[in-house]
C-alpha atoms as a PDB file:
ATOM      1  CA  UNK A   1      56.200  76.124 -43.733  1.00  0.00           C
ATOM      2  CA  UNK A   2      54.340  74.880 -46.945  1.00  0.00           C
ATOM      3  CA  UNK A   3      55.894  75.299 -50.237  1.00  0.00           C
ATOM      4  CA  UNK A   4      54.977  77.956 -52.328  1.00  0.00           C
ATOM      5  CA  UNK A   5      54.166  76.681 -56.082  1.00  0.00           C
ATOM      6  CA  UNK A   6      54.705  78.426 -59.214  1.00  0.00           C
ATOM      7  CA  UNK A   7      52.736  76.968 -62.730  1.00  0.00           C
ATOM      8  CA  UNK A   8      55.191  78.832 -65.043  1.00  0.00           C
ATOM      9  CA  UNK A   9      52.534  78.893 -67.707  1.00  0.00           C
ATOM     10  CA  UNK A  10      49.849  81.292 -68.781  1.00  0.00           C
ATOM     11  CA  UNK A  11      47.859  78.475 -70.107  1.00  0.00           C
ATOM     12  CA  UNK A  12      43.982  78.738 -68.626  1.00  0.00           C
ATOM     13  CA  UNK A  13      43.682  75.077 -69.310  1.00  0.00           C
ATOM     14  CA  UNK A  14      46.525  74.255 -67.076  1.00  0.00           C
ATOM     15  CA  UNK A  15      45.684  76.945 -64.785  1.00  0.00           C
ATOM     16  CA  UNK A  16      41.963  75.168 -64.388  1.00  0.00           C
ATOM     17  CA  UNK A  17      43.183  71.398 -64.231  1.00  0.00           C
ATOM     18  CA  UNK A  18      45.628  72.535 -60.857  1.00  0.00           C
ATOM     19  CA  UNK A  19      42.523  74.848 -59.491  1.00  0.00           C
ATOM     20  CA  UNK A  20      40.222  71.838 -59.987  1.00  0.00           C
ATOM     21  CA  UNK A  21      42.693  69.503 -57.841  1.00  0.00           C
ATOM     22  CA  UNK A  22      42.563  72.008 -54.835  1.00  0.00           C
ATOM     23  CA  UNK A  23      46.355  73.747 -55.260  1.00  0.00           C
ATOM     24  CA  UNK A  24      47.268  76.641 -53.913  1.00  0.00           C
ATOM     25  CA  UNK A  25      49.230  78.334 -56.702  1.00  0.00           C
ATOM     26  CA  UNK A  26      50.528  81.453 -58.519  1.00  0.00           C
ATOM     27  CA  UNK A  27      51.223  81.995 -62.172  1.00  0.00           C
ATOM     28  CA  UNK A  28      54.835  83.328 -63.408  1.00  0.00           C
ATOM     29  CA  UNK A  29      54.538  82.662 -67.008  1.00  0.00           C
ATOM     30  CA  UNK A  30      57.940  82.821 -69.420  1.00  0.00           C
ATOM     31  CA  UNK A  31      57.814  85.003 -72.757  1.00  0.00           C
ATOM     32  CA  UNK A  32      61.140  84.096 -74.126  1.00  0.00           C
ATOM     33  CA  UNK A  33      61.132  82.928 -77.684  1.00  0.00           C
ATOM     34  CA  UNK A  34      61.198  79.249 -77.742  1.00  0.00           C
ATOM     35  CA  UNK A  35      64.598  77.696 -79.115  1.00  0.00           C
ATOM     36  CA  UNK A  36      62.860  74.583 -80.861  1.00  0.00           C
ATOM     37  CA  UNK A  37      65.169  71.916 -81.267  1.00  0.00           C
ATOM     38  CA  UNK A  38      65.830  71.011 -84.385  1.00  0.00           C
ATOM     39  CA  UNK A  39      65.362  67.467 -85.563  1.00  0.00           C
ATOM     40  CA  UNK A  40      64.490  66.417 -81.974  1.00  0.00           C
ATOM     41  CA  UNK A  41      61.235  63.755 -81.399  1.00  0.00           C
ATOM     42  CA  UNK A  42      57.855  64.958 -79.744  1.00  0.00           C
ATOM     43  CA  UNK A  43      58.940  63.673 -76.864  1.00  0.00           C
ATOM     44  CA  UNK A  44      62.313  65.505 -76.382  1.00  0.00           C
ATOM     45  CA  UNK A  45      60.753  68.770 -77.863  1.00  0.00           C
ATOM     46  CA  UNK A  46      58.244  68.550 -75.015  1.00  0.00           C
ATOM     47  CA  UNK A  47      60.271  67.899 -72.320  1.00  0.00           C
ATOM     48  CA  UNK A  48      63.443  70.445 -73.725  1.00  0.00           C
ATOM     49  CA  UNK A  49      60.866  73.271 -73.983  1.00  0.00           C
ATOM     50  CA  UNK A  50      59.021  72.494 -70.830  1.00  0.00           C
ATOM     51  CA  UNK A  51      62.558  72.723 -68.554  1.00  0.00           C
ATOM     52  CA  UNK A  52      63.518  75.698 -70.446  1.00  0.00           C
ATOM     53  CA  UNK A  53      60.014  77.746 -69.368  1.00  0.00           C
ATOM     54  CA  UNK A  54      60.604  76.281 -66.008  1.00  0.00           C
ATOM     55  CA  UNK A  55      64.570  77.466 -65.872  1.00  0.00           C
ATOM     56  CA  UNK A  56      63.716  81.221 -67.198  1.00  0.00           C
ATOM     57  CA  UNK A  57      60.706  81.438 -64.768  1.00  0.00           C
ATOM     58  CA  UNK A  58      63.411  80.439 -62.115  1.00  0.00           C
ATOM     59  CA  UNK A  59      65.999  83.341 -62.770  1.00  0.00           C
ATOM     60  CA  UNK A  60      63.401  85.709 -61.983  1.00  0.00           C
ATOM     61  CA  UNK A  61      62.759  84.099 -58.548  1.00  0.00           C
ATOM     62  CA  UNK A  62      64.909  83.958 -54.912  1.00  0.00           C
ATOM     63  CA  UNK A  63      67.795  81.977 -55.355  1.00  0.00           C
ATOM     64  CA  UNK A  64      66.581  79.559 -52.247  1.00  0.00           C
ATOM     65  CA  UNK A  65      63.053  80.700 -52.100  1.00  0.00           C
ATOM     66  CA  UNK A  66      60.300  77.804 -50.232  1.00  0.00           C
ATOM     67  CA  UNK A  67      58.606  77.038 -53.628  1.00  0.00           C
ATOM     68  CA  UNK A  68      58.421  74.460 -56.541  1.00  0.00           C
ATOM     69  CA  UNK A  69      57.872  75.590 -59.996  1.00  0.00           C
ATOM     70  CA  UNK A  70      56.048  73.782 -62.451  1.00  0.00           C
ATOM     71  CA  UNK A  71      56.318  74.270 -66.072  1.00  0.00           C
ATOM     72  CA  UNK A  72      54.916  72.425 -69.289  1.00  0.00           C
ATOM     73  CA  UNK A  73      55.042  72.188 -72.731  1.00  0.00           C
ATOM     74  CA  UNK A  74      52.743  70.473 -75.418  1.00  0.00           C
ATOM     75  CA  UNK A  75      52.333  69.448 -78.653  1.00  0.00           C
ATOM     76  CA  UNK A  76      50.010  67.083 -81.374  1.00  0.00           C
ATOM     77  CA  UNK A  77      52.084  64.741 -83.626  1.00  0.00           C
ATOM     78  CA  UNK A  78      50.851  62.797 -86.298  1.00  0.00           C
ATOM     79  CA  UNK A  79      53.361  60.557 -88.283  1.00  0.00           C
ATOM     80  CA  UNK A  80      56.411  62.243 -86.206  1.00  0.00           C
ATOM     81  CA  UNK A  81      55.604  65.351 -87.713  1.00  0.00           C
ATOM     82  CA  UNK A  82      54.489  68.297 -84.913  1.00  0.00           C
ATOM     83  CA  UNK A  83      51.922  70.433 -85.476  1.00  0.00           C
ATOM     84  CA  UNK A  84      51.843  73.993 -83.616  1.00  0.00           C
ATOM     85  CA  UNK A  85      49.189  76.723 -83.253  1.00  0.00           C
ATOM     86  CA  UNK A  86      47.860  77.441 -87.331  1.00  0.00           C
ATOM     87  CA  UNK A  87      49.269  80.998 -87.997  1.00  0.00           C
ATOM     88  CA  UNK A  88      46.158  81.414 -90.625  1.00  0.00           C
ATOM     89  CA  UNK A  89      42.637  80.072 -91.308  1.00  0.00           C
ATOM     90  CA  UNK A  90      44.221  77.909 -94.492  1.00  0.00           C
ATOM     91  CA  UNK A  91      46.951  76.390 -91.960  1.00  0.00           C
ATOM     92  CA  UNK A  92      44.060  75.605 -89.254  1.00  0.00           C
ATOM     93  CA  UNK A  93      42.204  74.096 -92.346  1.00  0.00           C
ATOM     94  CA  UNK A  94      44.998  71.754 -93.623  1.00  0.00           C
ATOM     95  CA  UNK A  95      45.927  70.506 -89.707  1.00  0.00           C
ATOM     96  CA  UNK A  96      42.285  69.118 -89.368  1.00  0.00           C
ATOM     97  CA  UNK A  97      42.290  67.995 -92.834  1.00  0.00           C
ATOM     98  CA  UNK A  98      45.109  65.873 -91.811  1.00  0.00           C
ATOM     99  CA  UNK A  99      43.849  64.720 -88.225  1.00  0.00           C
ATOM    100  CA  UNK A 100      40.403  63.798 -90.116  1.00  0.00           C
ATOM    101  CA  UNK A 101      39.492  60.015 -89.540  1.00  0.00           C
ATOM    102  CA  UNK A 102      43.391  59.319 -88.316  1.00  0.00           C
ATOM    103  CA  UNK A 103      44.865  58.696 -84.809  1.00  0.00           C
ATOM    104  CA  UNK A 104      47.523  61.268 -83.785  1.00  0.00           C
ATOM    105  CA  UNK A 105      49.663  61.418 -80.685  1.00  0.00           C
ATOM    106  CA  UNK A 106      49.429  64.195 -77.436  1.00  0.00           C
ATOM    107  CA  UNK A 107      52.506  64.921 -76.247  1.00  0.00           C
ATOM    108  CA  UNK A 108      53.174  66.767 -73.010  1.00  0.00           C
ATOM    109  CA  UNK A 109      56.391  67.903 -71.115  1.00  0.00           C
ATOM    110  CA  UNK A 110      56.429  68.705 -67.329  1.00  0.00           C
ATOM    111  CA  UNK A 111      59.380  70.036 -65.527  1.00  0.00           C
ATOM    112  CA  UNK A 112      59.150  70.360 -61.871  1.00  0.00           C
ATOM    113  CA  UNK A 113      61.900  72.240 -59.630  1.00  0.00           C
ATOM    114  CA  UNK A 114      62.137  72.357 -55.745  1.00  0.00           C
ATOM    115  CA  UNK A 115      64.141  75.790 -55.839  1.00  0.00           C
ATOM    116  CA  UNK A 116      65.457  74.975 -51.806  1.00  0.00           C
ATOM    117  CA  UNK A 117      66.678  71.575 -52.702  1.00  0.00           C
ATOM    118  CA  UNK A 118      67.435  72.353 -56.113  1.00  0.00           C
ATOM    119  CA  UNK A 119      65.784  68.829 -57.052  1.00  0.00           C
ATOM    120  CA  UNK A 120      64.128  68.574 -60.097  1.00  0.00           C
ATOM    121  CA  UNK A 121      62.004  65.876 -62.591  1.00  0.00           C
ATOM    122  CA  UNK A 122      61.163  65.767 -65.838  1.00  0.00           C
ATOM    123  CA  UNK A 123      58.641  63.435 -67.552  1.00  0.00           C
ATOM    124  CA  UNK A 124      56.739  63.316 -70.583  1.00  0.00           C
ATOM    125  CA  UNK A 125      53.348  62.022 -70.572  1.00  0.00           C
ATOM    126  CA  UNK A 126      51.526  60.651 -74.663  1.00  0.00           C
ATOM    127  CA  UNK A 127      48.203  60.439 -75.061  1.00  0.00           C
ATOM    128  CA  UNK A 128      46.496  59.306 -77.986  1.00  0.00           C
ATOM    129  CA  UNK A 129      43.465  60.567 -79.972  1.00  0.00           C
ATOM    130  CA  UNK A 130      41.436  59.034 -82.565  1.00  0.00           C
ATOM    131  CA  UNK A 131      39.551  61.233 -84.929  1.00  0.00           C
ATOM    132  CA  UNK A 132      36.493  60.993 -86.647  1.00  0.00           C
ATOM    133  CA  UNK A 133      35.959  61.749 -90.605  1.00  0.00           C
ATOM    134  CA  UNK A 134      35.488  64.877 -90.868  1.00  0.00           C
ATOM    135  CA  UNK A 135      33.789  66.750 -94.158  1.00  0.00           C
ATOM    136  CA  UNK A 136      35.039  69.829 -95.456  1.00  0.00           C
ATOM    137  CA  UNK A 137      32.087  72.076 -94.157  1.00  0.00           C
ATOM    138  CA  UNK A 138      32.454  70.720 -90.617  1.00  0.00           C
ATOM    139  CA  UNK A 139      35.473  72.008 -90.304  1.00  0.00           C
ATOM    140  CA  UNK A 140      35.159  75.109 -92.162  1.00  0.00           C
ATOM    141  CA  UNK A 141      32.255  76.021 -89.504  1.00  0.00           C
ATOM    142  CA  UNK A 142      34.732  74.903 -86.378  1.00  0.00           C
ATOM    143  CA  UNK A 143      37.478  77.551 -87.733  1.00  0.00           C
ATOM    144  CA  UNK A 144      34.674  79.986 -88.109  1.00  0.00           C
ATOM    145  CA  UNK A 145      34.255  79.873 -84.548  1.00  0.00           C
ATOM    146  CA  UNK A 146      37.707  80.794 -83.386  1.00  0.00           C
ATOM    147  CA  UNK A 147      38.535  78.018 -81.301  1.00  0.00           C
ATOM    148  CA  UNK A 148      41.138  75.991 -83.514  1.00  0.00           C
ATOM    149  CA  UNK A 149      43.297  79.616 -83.675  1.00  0.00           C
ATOM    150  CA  UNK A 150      45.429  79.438 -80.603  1.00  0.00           C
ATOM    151  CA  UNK A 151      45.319  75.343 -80.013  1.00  0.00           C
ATOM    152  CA  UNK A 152      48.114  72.918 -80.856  1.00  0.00           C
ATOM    153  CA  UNK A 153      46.520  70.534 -83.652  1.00  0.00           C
ATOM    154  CA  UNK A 154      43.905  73.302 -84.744  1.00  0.00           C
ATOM    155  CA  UNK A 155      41.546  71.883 -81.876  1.00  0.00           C
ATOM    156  CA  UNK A 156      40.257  71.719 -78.215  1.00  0.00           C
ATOM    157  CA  UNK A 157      39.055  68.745 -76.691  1.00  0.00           C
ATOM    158  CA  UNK A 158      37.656  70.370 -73.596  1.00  0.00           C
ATOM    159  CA  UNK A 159      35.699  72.503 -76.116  1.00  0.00           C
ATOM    160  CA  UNK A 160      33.902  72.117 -79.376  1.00  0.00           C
ATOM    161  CA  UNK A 161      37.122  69.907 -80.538  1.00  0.00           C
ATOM    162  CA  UNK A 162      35.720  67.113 -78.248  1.00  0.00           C
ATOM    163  CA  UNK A 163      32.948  66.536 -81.442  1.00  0.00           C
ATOM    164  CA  UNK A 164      35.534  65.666 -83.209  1.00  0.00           C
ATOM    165  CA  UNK A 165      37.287  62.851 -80.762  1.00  0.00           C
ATOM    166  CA  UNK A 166      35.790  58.751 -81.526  1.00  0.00           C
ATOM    167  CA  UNK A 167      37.803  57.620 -78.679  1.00  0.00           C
ATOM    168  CA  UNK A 168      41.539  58.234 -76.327  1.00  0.00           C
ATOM    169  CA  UNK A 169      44.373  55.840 -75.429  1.00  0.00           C
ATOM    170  CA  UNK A 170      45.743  57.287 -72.092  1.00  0.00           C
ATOM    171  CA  UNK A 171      44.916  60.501 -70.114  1.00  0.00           C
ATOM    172  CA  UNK A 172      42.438  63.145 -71.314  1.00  0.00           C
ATOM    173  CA  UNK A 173      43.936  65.846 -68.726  1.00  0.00           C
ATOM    174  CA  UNK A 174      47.304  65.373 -70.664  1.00  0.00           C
ATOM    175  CA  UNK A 175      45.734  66.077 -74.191  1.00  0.00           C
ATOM    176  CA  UNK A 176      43.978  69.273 -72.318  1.00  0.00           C
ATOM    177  CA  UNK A 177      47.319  70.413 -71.454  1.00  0.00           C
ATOM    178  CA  UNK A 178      48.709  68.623 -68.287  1.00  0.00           C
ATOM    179  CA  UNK A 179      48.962  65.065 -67.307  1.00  0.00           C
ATOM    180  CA  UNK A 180      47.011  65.650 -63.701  1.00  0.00           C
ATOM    181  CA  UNK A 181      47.928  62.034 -62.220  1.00  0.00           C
ATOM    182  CA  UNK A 182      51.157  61.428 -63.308  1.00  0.00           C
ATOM    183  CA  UNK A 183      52.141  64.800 -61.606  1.00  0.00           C
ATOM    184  CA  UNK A 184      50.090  64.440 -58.615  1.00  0.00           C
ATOM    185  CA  UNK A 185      52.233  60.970 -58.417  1.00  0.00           C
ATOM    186  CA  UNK A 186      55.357  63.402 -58.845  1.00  0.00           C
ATOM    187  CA  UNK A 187      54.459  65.631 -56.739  1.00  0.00           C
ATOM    188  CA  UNK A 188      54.293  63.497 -53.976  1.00  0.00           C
ATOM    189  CA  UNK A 189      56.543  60.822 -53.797  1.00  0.00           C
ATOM    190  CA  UNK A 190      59.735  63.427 -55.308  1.00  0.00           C
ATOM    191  CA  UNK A 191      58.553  66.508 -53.826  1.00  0.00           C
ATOM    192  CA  UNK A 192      56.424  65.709 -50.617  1.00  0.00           C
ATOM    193  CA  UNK A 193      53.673  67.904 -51.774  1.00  0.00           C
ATOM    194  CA  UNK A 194      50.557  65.306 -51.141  1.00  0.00           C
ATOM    195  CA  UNK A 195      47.416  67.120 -53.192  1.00  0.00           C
ATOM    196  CA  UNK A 196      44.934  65.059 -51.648  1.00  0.00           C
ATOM    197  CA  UNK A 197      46.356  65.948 -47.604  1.00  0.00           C
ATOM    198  CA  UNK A 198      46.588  69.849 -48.874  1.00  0.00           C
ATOM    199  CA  UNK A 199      42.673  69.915 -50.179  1.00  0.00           C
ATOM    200  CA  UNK A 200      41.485  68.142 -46.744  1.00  0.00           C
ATOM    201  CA  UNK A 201      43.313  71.112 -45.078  1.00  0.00           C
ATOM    202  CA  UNK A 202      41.622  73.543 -46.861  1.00  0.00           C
END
């Protein structure tokens, strides 16, 4: 009997990138208020926040139900410092202000969970992204189209952010919001679920 899977995120980026691989899937996304641990690096915030989607996604499900649940958190970093979603036009302003001509880190979290074996695996995938210079009326004219308003960083890279991007160190997918390879890799060798042997089915 194949595995039900579960992407624990309401994300349509993620939701694409697994579509575009061939997965079979449903979407079970958490609303719980995020506990954001304090003090903690990119990397543990990812990966802390990406296990506690998966876990709350989990309670809602059969206790030994056939399925794997995938959940994921990111965020953009720039000197250690984490920048969210801009709550205002002035925030949105001020994030690519400070991306402008610098490199700055991707950070994404993926927590998978077999709920029959009760195995799990968490890993953290960093990408990083170069920006150009960017003058004060560029920007002005990218928040005027709406995009930077619900990104991490103030920006899409699958979008009109991807003006913006000289060059990447590492995978594009994970600075869209999930690190395709690296969990394909996972998916397979920890949880028998081979993507490429599921699309020829198809």
């Amino acid at each position: 009997m194949n595995k039900r899977i579960i992407l624990a995120s309401n994300s349509p980026r993620r939701r694409e990138l697994l579509a575009n691989i061939g997965l079979e899937f449903s979407v079970i996304a958490d609303n719980t208020p995020e506990p954001v641990p304090e003090n903690a690096s990119p990397e543990n915030t990812v990966t802390f926040l990406a296990r506690f989607k998966g876990e709350n996604v989990i309670k809602g499900l059969e206790e030994n139900e056939n399925a794997v649940v995938i959940a994921a958190d990111t965020v953009v970093a720039i000197d250690g410092k984490i920048l969210g979603k801009p709550h205002s036009v002035q925030e949105a302003e001020t994030m690519l202000k400070t991306l402008s001509g610098r490199m700055h880190c991707v950070y994404t979290g993926v927590y998978v969970k077999d709920l029959c074996t009760k195995k799990s695996k968490s890993f953290c995938e960093k990408t990083e992204v170069f920006f150009k210079n960017l003058d004060i009326e560029t920007i002005k004219d990218y928040i005027n189209t709406g995009e930077p308003m619900d990104k991490a960083g103030a920006y899409g890279i699958q979008n009109l952010g991807s003006l913006f991007v000289e060059r990447i160190n590492g995978d594009y997918f994970n600075v869209v919001g999930l690190p395709i390879p690296k969990l394909g890799e996972v998916l397979s060798k920890d949880f028998g679920i081979c993507v490429l042997t599921n699309y020829i089915k198809e």
